[in-house]
Every structure is written in C-alpha cells, then in structure tokens.
N, C-alpha and C. Protein backbone atom coordinates (compact mmCIF):
# COMPACT_ATOMS: atom_id res chain seq x y z
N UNK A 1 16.99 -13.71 -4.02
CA UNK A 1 15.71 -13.29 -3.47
C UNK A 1 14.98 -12.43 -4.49
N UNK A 2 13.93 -12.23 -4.49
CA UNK A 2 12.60 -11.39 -5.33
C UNK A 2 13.24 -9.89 -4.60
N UNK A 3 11.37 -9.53 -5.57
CA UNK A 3 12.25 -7.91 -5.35
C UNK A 3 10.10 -7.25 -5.25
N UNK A 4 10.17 -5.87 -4.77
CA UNK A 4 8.69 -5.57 -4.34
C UNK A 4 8.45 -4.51 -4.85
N UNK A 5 7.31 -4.05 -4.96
CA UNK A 5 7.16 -2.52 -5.52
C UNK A 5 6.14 -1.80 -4.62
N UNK A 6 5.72 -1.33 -4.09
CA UNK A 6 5.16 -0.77 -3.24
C UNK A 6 4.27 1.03 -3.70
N UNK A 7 2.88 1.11 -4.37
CA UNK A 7 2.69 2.19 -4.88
C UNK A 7 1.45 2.90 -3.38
N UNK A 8 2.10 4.13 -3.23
CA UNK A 8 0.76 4.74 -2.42
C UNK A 8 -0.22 5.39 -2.86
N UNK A 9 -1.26 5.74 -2.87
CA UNK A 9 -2.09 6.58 -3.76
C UNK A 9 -3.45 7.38 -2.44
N UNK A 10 -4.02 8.04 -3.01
CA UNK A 10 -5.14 8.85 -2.19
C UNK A 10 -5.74 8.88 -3.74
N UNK A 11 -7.26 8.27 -3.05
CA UNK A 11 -8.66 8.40 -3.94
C UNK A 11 -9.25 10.09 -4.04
N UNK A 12 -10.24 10.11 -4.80
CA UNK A 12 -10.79 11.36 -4.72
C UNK A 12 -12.10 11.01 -4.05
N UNK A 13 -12.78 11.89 -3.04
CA UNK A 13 -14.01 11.53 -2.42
C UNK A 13 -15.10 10.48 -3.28
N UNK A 14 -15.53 9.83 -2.27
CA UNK A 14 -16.47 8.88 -3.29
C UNK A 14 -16.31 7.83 -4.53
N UNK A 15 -14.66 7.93 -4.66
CA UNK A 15 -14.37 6.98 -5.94
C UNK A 15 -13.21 5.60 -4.80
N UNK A 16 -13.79 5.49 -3.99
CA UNK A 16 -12.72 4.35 -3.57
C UNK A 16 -13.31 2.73 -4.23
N UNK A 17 -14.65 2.47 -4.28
CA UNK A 17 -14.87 1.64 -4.91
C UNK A 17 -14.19 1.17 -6.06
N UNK A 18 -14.81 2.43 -6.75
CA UNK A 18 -14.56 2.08 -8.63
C UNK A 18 -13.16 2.29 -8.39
N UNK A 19 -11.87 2.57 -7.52
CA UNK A 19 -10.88 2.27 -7.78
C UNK A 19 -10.25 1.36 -7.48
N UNK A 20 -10.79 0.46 -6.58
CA UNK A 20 -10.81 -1.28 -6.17
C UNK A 20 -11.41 -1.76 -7.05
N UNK A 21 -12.19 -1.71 -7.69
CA UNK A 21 -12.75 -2.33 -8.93
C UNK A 21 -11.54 -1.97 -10.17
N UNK A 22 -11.64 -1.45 -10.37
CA UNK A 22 -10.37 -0.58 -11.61
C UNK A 22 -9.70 -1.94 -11.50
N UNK A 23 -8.90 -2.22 -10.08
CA UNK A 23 -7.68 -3.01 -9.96
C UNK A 23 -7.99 -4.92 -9.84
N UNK A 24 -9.48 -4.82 -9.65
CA UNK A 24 -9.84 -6.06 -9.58
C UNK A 24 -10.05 -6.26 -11.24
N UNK A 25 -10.52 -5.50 -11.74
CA UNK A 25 -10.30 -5.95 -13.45
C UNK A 25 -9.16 -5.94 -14.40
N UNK A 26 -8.17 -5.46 -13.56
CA UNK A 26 -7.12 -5.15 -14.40
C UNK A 26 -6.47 -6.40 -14.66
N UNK A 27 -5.79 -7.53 -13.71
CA UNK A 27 -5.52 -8.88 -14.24
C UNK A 27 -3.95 -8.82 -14.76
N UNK A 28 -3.16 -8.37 -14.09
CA UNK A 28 -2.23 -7.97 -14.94
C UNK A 28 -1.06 -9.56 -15.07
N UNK A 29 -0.69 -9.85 -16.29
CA UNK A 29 -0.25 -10.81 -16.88
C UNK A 29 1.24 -10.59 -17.40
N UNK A 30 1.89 -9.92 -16.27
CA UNK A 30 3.63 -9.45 -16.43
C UNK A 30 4.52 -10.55 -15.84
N UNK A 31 5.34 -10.53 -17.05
CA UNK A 31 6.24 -11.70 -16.31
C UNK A 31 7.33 -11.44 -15.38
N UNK A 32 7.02 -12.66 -14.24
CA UNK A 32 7.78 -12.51 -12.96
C UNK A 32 6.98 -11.81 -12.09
N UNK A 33 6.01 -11.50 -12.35
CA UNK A 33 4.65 -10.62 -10.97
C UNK A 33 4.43 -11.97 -10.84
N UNK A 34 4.76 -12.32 -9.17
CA UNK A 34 4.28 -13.31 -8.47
C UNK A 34 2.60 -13.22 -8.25
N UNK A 35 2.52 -11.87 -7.43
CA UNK A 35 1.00 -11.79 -6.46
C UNK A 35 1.05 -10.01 -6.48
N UNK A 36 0.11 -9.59 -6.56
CA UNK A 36 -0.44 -8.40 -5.95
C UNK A 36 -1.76 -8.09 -4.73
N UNK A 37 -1.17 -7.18 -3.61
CA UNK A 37 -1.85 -6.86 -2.49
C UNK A 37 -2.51 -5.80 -2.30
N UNK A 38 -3.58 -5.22 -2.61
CA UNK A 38 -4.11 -3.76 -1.64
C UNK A 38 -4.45 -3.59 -0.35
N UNK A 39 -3.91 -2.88 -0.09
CA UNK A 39 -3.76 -2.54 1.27
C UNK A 39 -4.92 -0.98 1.52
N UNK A 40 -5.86 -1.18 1.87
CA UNK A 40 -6.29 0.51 2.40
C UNK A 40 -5.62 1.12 4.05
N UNK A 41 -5.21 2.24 3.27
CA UNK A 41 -4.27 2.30 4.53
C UNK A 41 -4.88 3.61 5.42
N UNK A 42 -5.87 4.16 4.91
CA UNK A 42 -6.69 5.48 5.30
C UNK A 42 -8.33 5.37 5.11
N UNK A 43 -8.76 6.20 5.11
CA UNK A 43 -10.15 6.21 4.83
C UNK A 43 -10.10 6.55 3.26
N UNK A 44 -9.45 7.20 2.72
CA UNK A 44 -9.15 7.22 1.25
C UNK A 44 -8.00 6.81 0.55
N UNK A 45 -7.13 6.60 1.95
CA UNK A 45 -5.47 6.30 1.15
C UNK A 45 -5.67 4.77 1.20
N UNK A 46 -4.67 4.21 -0.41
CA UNK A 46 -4.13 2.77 -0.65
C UNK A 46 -3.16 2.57 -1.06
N UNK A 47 -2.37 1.28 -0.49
CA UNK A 47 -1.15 1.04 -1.41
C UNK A 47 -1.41 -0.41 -1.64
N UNK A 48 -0.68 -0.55 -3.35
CA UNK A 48 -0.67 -1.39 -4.10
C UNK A 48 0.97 -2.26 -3.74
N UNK A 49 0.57 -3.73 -3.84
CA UNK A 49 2.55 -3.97 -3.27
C UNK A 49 2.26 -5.30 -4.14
N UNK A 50 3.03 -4.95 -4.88
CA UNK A 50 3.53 -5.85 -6.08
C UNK A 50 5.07 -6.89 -5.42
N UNK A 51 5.07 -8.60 -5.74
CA UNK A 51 5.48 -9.27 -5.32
C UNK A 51 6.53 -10.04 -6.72
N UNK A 52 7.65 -9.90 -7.08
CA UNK A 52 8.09 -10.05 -7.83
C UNK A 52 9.17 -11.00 -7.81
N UNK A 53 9.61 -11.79 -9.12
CA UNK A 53 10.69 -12.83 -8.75
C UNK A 53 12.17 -12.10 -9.04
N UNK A 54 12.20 -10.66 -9.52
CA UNK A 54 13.22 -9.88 -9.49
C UNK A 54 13.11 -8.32 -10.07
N UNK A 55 14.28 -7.80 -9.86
CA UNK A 55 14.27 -6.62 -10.36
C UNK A 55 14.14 -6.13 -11.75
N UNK A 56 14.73 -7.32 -12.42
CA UNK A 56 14.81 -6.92 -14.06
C UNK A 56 13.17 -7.46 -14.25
N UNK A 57 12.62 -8.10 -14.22
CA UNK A 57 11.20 -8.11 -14.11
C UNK A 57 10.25 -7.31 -13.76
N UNK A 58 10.56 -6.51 -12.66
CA UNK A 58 10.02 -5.30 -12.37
C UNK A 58 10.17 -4.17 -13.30
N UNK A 59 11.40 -3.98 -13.42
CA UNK A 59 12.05 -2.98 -14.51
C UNK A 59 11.10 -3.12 -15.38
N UNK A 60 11.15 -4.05 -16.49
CA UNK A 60 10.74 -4.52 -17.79
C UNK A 60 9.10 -4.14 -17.74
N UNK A 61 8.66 -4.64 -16.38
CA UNK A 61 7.08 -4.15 -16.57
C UNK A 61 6.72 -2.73 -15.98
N UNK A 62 7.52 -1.76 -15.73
CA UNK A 62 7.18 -0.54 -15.40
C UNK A 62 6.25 0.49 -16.84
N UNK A 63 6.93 0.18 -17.87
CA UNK A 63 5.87 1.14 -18.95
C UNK A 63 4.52 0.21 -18.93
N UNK A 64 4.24 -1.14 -18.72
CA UNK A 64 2.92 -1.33 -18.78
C UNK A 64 2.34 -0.96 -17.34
N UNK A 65 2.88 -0.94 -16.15
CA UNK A 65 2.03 -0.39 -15.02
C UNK A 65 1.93 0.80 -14.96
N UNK A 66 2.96 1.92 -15.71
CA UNK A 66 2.56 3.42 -15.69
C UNK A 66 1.14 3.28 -17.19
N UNK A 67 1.18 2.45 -18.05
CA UNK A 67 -0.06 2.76 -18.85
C UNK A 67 -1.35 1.91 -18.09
N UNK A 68 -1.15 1.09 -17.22
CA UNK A 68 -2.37 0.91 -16.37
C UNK A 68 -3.10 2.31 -14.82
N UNK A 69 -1.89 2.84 -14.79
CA UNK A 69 -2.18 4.14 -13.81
C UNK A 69 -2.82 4.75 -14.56
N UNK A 70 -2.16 5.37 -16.17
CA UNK A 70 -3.30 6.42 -16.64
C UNK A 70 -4.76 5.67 -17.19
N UNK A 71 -4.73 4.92 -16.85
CA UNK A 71 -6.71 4.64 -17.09
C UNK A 71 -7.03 4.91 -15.54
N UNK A 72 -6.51 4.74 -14.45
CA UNK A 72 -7.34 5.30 -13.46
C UNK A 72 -6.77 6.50 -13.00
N UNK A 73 -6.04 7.34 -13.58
CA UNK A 73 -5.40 8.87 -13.26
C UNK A 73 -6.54 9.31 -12.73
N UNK A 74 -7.33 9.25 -13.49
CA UNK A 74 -8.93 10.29 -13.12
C UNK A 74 -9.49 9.97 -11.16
N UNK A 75 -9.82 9.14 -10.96
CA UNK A 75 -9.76 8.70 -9.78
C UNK A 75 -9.00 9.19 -8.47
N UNK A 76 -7.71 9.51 -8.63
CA UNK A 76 -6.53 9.90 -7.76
C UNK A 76 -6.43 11.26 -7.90
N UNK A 77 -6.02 11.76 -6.30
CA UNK A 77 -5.81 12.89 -6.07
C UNK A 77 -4.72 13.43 -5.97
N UNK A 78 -3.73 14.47 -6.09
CA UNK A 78 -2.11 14.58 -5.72
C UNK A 78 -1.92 14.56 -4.67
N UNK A 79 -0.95 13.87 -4.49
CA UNK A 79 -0.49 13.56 -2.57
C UNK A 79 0.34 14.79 -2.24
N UNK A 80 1.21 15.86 -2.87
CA UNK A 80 1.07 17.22 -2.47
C UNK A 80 2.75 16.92 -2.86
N UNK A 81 3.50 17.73 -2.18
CA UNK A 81 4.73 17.78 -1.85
C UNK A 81 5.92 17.30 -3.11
N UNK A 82 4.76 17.87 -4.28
CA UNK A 82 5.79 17.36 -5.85
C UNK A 82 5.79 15.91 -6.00
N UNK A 83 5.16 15.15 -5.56
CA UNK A 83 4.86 13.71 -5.41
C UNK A 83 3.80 13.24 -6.82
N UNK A 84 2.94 14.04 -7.33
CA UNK A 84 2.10 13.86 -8.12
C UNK A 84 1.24 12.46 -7.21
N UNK A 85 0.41 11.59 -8.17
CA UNK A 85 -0.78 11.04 -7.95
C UNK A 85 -0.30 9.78 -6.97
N UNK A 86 1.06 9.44 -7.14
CA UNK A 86 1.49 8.13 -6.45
C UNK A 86 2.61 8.59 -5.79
N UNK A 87 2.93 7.28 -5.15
CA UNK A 87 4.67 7.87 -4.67
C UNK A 87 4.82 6.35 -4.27
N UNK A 88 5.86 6.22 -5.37
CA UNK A 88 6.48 4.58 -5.68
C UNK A 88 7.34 4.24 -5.15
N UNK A 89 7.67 3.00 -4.81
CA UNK A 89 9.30 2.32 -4.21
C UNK A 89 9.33 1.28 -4.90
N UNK A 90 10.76 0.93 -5.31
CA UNK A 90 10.74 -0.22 -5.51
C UNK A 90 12.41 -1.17 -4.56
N UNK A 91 12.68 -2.39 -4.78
CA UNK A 91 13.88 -2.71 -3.95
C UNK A 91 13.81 -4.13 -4.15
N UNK A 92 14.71 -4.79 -3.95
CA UNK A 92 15.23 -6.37 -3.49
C UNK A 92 15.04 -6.60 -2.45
N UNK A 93 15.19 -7.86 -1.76
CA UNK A 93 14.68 -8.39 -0.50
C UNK A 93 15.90 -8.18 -0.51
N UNK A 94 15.86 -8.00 1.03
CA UNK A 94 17.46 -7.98 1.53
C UNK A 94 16.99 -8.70 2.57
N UNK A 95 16.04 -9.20 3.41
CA UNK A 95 15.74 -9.81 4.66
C UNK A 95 14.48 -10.98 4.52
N UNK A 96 14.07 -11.92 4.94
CA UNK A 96 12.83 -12.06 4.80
C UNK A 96 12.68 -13.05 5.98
N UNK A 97 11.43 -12.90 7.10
CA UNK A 97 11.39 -13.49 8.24
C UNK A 97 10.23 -14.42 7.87
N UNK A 98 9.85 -15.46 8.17
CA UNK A 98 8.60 -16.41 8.16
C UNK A 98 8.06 -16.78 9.85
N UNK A 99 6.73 -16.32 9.92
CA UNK A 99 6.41 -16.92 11.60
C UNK A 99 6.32 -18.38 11.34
C-alpha cells in the first residue's frame, strides 16, 4: 500500500488567496507523489495531504517540500504550542475502504 503526508497550516489575515495560489503554481514533480489535496479546514486554517506510492518516496522528497514551505514561510502564522508554522504527519496505509 502507499503512504500520505498530511501538513496543517494557519494563514496570516488576508493572505489565504496568495497562499492557494503559492500552491497552485508550485507543480511539484517528486517521484512517487501520486496527487495532492487542499483542504480549507477553517476560515484561515489548511491542510495540504499529499498521496504517495510509498514511504521511501516520501522520505526522499521531504528536503524539496521543506524548500517549497520556505518560499511561502512569509504567509503562515505559528500554530502555538512549539509547533512552529506547520504540524506534519506522515504514515503508510494500513486500511483503505472504497464506497
């Protein structure tokens, strides 16, 4: 089975656009990234959920998605609690249901 990454983030007032835009230009061309989803999950909060054909694929592309965060660092606010700007997961399918 694949494996997912799941990033949360909080915008800073007034930049939720240009940070959906940020991610609509970004295009990212990592191997084994199946699909990527945004999700707005607040009036300012989003999470990003990356769809992958495994873990070592994920692995391998983590220094290019932490150098795609710092071009939109500016944008994001700290989510508090020593968390800094994101607060990441990543994991293997261990289940997967189809309706």
């Amino acid at each position: 089975m694949g494996a997912f990454n799941v990033v949360r983030f909080r915008v800073k007032p007034g930049q939720e656009q240009a940070f959906i835009d940020a991610h609509r230009e970004l295009q990212p061309q990592w191997q084994g990234l199946q699909r990527v989803v945004m999700l707005r999950t607040g009036e300012r909060s989003f999470c990003l959920v990356g769809e992958w054909q495994g873990m070592e694929q994920l692995a391998a592309a983590r220094p290019a998605m932490i150098a795609q965060l710092d071009k939109i660092r500016g944008l994001l606010e700290e989510l508090g609690e020593g968390l800094g700007v994101t607060d990441p997961v990543s994991g293997e399918v261990v289940l997967e249901l189809k309706a």
